[in-house]
PDB file of N, CA and C in Angstrom:
ATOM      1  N   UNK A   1      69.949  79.996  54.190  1.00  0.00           N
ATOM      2  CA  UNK A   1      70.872  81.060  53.885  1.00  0.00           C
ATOM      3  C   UNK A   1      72.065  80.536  53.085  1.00  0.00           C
ATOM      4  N   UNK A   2      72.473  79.392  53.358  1.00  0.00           N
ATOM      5  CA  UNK A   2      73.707  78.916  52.579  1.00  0.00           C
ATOM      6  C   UNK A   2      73.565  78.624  51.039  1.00  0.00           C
ATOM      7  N   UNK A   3      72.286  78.359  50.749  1.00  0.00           N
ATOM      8  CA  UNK A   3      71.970  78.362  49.525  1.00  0.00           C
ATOM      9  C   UNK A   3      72.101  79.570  48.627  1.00  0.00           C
ATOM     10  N   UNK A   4      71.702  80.091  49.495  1.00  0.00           N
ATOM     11  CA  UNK A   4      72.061  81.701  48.461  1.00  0.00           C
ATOM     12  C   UNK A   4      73.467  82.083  48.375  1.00  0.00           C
ATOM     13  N   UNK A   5      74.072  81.546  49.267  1.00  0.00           N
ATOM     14  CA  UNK A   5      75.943  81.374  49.256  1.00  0.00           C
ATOM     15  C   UNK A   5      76.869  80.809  48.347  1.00  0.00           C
ATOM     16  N   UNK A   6      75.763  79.634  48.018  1.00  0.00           N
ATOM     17  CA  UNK A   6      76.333  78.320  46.724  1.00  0.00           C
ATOM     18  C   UNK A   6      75.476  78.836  45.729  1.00  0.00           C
ATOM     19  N   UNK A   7      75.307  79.954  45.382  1.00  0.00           N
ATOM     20  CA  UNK A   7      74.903  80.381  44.387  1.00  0.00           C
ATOM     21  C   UNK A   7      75.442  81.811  43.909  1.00  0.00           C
ATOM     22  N   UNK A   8      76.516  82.029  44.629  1.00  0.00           N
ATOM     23  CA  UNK A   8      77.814  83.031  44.539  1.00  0.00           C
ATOM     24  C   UNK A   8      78.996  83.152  43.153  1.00  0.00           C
ATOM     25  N   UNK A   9      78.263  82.856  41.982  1.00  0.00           N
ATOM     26  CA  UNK A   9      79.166  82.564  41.273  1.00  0.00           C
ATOM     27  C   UNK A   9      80.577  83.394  40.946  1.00  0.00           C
ATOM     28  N   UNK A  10      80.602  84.271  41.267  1.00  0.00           N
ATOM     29  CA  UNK A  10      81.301  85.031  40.887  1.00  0.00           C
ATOM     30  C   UNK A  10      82.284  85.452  42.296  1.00  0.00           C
ATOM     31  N   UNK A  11      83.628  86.073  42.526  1.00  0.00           N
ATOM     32  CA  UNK A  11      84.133  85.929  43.744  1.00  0.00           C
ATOM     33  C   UNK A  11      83.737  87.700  44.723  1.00  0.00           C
ATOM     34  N   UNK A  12      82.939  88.605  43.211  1.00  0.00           N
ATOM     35  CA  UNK A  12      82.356  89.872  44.365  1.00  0.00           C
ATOM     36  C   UNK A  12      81.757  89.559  44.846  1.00  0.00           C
ATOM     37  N   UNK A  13      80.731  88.425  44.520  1.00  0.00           N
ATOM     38  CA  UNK A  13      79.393  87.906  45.277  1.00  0.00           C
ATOM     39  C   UNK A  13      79.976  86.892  46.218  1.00  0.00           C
ATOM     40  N   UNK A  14      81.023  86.624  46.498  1.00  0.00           N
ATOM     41  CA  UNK A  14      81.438  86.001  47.528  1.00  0.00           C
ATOM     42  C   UNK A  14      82.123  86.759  48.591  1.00  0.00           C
ATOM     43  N   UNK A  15      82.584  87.778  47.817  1.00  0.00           N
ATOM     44  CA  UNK A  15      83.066  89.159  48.806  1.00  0.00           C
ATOM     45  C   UNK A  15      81.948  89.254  49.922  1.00  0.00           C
ATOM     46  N   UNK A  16      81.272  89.736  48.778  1.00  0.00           N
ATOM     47  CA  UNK A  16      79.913  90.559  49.577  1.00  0.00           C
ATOM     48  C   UNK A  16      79.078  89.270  50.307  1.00  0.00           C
ATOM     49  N   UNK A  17      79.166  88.326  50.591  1.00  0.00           N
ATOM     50  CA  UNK A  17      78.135  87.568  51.535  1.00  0.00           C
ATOM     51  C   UNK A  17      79.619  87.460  52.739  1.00  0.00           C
ATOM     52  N   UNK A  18      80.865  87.062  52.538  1.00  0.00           N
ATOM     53  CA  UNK A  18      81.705  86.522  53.367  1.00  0.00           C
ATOM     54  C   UNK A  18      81.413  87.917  54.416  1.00  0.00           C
ATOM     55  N   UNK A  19      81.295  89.624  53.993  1.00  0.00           N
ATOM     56  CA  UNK A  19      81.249  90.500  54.849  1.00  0.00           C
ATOM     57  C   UNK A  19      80.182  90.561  55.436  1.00  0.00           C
ATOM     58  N   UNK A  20      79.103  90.142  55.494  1.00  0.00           N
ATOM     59  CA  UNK A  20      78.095  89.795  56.051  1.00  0.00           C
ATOM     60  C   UNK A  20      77.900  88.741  57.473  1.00  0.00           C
ATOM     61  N   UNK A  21      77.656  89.890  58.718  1.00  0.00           N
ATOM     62  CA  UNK A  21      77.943  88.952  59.391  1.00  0.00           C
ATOM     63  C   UNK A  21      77.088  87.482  59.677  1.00  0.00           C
ATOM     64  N   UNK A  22      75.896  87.579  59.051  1.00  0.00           N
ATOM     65  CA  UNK A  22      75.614  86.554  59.621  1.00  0.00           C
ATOM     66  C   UNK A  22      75.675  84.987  58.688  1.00  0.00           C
ATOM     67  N   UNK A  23      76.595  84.837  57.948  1.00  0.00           N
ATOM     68  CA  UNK A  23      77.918  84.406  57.244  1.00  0.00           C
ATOM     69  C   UNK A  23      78.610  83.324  57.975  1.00  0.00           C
ATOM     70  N   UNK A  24      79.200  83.949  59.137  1.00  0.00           N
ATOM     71  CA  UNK A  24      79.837  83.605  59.957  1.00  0.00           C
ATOM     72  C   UNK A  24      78.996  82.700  61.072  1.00  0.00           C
ATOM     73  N   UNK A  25      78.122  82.948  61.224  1.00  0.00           N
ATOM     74  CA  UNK A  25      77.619  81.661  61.414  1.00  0.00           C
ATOM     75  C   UNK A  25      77.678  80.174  61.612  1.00  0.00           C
ATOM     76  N   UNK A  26      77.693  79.955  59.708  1.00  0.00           N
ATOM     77  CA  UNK A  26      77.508  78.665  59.134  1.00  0.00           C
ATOM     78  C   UNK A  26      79.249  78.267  59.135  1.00  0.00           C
ATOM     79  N   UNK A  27      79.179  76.970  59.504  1.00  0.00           N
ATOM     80  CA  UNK A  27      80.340  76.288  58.883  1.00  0.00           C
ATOM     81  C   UNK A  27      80.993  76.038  57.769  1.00  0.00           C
ATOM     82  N   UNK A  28      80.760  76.185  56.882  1.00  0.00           N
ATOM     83  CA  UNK A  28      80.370  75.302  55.717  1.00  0.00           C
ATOM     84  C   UNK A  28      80.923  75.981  54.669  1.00  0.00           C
ATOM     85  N   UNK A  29      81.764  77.239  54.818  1.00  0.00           N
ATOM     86  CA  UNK A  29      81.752  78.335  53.355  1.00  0.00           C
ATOM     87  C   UNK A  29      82.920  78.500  53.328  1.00  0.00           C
ATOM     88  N   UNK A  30      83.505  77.311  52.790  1.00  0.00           N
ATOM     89  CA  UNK A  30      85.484  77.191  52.205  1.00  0.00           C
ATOM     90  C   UNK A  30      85.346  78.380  51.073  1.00  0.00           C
ATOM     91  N   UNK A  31      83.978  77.902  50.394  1.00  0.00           N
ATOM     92  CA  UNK A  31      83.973  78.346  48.709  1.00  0.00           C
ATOM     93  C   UNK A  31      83.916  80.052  48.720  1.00  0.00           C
ATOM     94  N   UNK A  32      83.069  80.311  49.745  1.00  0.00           N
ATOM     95  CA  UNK A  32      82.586  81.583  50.157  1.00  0.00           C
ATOM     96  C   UNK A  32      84.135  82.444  50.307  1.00  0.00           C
ATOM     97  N   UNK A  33      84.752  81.727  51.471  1.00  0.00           N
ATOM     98  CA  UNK A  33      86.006  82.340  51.960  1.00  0.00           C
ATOM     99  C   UNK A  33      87.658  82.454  50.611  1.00  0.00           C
ATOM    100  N   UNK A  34      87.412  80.999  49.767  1.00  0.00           N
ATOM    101  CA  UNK A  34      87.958  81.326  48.811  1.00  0.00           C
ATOM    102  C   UNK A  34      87.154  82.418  47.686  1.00  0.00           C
ATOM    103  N   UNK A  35      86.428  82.730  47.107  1.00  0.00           N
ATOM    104  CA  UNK A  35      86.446  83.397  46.405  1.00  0.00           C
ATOM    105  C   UNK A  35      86.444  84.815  47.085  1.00  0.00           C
ATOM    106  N   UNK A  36      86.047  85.005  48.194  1.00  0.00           N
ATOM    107  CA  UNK A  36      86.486  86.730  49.001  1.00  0.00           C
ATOM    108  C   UNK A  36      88.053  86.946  48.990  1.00  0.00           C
ATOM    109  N   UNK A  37      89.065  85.740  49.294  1.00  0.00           N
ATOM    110  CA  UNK A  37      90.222  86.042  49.015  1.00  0.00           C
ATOM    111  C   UNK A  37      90.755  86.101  47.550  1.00  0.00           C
ATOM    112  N   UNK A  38      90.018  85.403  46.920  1.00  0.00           N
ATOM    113  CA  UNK A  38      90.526  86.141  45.363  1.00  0.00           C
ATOM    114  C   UNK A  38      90.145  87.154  44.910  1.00  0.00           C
ATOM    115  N   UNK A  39      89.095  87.329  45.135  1.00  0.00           N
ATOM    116  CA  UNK A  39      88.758  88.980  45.206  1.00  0.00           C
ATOM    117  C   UNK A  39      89.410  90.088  45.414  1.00  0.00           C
ATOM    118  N   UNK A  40      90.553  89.698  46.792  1.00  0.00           N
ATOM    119  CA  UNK A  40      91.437  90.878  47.266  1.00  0.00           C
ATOM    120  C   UNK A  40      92.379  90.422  46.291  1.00  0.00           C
ATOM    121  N   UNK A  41      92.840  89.519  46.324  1.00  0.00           N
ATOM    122  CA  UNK A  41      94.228  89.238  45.519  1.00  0.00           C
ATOM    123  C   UNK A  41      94.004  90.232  44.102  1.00  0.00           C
ATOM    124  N   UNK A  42      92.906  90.640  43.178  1.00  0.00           N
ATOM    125  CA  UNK A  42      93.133  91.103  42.245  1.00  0.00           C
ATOM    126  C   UNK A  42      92.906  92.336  42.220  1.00  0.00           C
ATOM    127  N   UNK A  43      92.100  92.787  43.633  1.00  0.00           N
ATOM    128  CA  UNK A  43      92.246  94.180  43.870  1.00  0.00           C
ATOM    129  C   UNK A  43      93.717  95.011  44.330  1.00  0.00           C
ATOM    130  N   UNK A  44      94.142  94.338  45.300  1.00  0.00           N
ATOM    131  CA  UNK A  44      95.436  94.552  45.861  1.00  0.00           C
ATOM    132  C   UNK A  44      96.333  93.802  45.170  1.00  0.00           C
ATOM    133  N   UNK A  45      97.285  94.962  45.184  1.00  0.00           N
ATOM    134  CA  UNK A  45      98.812  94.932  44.391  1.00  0.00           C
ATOM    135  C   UNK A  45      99.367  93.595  44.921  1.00  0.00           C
ATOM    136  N   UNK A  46      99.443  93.911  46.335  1.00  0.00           N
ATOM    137  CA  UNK A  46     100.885  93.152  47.261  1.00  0.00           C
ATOM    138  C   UNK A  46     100.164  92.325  48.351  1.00  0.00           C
ATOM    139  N   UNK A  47     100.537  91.081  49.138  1.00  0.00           N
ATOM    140  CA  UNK A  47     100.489  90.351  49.948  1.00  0.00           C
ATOM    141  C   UNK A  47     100.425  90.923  51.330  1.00  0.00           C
ATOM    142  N   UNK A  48     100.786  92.063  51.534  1.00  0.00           N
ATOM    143  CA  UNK A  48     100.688  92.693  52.800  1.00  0.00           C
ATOM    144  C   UNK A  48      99.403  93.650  52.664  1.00  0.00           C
ATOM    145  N   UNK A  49      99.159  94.022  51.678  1.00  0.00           N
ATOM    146  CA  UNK A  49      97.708  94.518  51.757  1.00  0.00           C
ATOM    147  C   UNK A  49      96.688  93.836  51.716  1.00  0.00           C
ATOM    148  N   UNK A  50      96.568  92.713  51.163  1.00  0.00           N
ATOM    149  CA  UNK A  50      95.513  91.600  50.898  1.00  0.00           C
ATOM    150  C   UNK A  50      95.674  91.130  52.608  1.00  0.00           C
ATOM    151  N   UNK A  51      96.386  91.029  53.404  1.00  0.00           N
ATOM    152  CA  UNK A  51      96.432  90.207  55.169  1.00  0.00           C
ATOM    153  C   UNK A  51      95.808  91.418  55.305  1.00  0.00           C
ATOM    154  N   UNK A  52      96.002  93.029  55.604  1.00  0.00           N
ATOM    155  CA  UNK A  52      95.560  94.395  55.854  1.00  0.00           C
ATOM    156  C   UNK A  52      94.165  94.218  55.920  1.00  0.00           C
ATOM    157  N   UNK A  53      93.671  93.705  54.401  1.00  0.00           N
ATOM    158  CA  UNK A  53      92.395  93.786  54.384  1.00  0.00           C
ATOM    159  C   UNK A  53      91.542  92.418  54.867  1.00  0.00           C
ATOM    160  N   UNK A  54      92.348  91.504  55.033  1.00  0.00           N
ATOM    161  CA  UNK A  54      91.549  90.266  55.761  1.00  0.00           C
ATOM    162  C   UNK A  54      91.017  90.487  57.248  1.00  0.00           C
ATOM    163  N   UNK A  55      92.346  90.830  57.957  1.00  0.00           N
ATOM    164  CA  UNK A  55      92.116  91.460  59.127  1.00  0.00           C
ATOM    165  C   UNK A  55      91.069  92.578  59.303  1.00  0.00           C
ATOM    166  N   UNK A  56      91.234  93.662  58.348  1.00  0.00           N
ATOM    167  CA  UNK A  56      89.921  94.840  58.748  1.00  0.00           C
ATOM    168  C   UNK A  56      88.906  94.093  58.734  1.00  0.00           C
ATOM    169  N   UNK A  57      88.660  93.293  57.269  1.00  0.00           N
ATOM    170  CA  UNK A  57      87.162  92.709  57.401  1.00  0.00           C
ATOM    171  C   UNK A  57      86.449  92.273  58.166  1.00  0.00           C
ATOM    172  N   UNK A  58      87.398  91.315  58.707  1.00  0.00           N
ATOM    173  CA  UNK A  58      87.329  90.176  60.137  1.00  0.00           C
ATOM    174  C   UNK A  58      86.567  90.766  61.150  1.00  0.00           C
ATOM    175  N   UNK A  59      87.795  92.230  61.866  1.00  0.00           N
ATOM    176  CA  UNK A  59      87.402  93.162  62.816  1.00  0.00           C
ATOM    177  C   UNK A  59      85.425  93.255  62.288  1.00  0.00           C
ATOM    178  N   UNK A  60      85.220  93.934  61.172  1.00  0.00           N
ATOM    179  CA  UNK A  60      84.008  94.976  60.551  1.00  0.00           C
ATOM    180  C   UNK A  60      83.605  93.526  60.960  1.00  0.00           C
ATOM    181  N   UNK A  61      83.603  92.566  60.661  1.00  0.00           N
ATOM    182  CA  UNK A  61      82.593  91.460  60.669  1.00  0.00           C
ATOM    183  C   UNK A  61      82.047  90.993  61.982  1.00  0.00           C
ATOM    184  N   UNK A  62      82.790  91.423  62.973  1.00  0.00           N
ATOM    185  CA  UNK A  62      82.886  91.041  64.903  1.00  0.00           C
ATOM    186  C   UNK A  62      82.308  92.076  65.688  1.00  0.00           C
ATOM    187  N   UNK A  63      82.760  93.431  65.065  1.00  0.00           N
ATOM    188  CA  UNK A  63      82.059  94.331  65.186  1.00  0.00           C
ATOM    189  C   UNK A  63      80.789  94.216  65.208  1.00  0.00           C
ATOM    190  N   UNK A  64      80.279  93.883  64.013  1.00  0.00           N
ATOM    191  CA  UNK A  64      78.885  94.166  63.355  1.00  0.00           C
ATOM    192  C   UNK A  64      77.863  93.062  64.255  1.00  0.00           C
ATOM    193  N   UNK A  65      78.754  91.817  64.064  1.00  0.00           N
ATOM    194  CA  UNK A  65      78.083  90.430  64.929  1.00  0.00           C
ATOM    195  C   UNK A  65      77.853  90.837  66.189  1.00  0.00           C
ATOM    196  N   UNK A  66      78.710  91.486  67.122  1.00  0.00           N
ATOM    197  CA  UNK A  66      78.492  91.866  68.633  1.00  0.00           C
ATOM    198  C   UNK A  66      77.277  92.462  68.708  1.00  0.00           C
ATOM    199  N   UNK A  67      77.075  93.706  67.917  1.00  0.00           N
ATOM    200  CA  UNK A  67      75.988  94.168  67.994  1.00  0.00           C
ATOM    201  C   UNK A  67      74.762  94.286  67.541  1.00  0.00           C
ATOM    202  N   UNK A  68      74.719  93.471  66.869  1.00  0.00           N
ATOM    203  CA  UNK A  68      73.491  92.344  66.773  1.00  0.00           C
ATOM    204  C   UNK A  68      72.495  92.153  67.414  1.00  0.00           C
ATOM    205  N   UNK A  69      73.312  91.742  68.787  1.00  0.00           N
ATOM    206  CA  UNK A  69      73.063  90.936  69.786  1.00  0.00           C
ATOM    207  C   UNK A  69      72.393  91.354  70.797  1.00  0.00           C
TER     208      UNK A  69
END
């Protein structure tokens, strides 16, 4: 699975795997987690919306993992 992660070139495609819970998982995805935060940074205006949306994700991502299970 991580392979298809390091092959994220772009930071939507890092969006879109970092929201994925099973993502979270692996150790290993600095690159993953930086390019999802640049992602927000150029969507969102301001610094308090970019934390807004780290946090929702997080939640959607714990959410999703619990029930999984």
């Amino acid at each position: 699975m991580w392979e298809a992660a390091s092959r994220a070139h772009t930071d939507l495609h890092a969006a879109a795997y970092a929201l994925d819970p099973e993502f979270h998982k692996h150790q290993d995805g600095e690159e993953v987690i930086l390019g999802y935060d640049a992602m927000l940074r150029k969507l969102l205006p301001d610094a308090g919306q970019v934390a807004n949306a780290q946090v929702s994700s997080t939640d959607y991502v714990h959410k999703r993992a619990s029930k999984a299970f």
